[in-house]
Protein backbone atom coordinates (compact mmCIF):
# COMPACT_ATOMS: atom_id res chain seq x y z
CA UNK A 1 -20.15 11.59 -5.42
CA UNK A 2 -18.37 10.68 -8.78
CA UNK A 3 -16.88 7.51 -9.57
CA UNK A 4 -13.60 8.87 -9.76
CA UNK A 5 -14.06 10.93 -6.15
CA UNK A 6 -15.77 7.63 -4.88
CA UNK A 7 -12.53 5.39 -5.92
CA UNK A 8 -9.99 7.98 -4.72
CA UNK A 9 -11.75 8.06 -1.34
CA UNK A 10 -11.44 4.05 -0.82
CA UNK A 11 -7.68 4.20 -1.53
CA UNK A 12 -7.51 6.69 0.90
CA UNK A 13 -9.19 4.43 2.96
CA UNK A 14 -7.06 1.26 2.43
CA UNK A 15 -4.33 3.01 2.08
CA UNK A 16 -4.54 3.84 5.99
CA UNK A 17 -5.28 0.49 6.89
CA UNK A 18 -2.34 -0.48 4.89
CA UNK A 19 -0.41 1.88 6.91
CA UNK A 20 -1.71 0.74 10.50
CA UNK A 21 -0.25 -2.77 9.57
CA UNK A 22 2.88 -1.81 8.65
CA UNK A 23 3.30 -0.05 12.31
CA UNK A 24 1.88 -3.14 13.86
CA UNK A 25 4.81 -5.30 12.13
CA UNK A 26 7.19 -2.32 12.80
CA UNK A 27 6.44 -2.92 16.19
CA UNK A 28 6.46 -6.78 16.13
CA UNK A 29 10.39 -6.28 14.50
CA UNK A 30 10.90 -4.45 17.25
CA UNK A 31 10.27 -7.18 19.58
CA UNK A 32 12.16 -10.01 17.29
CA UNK A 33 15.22 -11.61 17.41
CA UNK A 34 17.96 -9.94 15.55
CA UNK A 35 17.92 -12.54 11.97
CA UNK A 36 14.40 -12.07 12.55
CA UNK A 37 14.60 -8.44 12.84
CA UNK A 38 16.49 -8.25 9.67
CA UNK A 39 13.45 -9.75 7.67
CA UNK A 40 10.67 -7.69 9.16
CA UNK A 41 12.82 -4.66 8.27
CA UNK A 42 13.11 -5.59 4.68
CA UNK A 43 9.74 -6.50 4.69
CA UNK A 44 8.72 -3.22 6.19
CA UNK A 45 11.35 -1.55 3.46
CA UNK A 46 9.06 -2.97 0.42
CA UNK A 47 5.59 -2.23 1.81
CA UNK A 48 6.93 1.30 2.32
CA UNK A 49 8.32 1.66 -1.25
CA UNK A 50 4.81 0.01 -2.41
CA UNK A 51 2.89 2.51 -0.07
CA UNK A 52 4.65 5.25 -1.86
CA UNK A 53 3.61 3.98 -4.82
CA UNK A 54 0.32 3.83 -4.23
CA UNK A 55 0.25 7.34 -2.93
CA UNK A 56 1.63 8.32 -6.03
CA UNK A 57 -0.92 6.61 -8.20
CA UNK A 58 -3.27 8.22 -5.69
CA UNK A 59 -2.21 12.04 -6.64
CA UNK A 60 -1.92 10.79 -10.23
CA UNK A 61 -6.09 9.67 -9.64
CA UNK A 62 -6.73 13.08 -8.40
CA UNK A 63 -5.22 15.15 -10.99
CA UNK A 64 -6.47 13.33 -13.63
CA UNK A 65 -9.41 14.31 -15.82
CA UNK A 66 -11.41 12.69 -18.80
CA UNK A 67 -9.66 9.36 -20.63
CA UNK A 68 -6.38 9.86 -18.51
CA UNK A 69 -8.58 9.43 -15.62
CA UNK A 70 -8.82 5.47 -16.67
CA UNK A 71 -5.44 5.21 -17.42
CA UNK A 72 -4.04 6.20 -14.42
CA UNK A 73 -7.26 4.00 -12.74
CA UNK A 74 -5.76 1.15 -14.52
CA UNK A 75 -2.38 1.51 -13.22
CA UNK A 76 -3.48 2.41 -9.71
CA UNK A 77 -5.43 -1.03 -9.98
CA UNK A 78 -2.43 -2.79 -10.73
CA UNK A 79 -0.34 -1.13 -7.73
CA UNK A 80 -3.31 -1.92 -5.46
CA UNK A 81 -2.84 -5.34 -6.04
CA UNK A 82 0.44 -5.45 -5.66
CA UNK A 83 0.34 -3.63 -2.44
CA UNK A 84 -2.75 -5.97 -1.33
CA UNK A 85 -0.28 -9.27 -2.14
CA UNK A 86 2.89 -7.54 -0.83
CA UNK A 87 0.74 -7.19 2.53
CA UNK A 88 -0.91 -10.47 2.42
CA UNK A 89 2.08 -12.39 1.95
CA UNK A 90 4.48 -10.25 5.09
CA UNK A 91 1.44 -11.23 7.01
CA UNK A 92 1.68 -15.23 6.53
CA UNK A 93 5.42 -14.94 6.78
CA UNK A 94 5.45 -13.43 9.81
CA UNK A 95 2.41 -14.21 11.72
């Protein structure tokens, strides 16, 4: 496996993980109070937009060949750890 197929498969990978947490705190709004509602869904809102991201980055990764390949990486890196703080930090709020 290449280093480029390698990296592409472990965003895949996170990138479902990310998505199982934002069902669980879909499904935690659910079960809030209504102001408290209102912040889950916004927080929900922004992982999703970062998700999208990220699965645009991914695409980018896999189209990519030679020198663009490690530009793209680079920007991928950067929305991966946006997406990874975006995460972390609806987790402390809301746990």
């Amino acid at each position: 496996m290449t280093d480029q197929n390698a990296y592409t498969e472990k965003l895949k990978a996170q990138m479902s993980e990310w998505q199982a947490n934002i069902e669980k705190m879909k499904a935690q709004a659910e079960q809030a109070q209504a102001d408290t509602k209102i912040k889950y869904e916004e927080q929900i809102k922004e992982l999703r937009a970062k998700r999208d991201e990220m699965e645009s980055k991914l695409k980018e990764l896999q189209e990519a060949q030679g020198e663009a390949w490690n530009d793209v990486k680079t920007a991928a890196d950067k929305a991966w750890d946006d997406m990874s703080n975006a995460m972390e930090n609806a987790w402390k709020r809301f746990s």
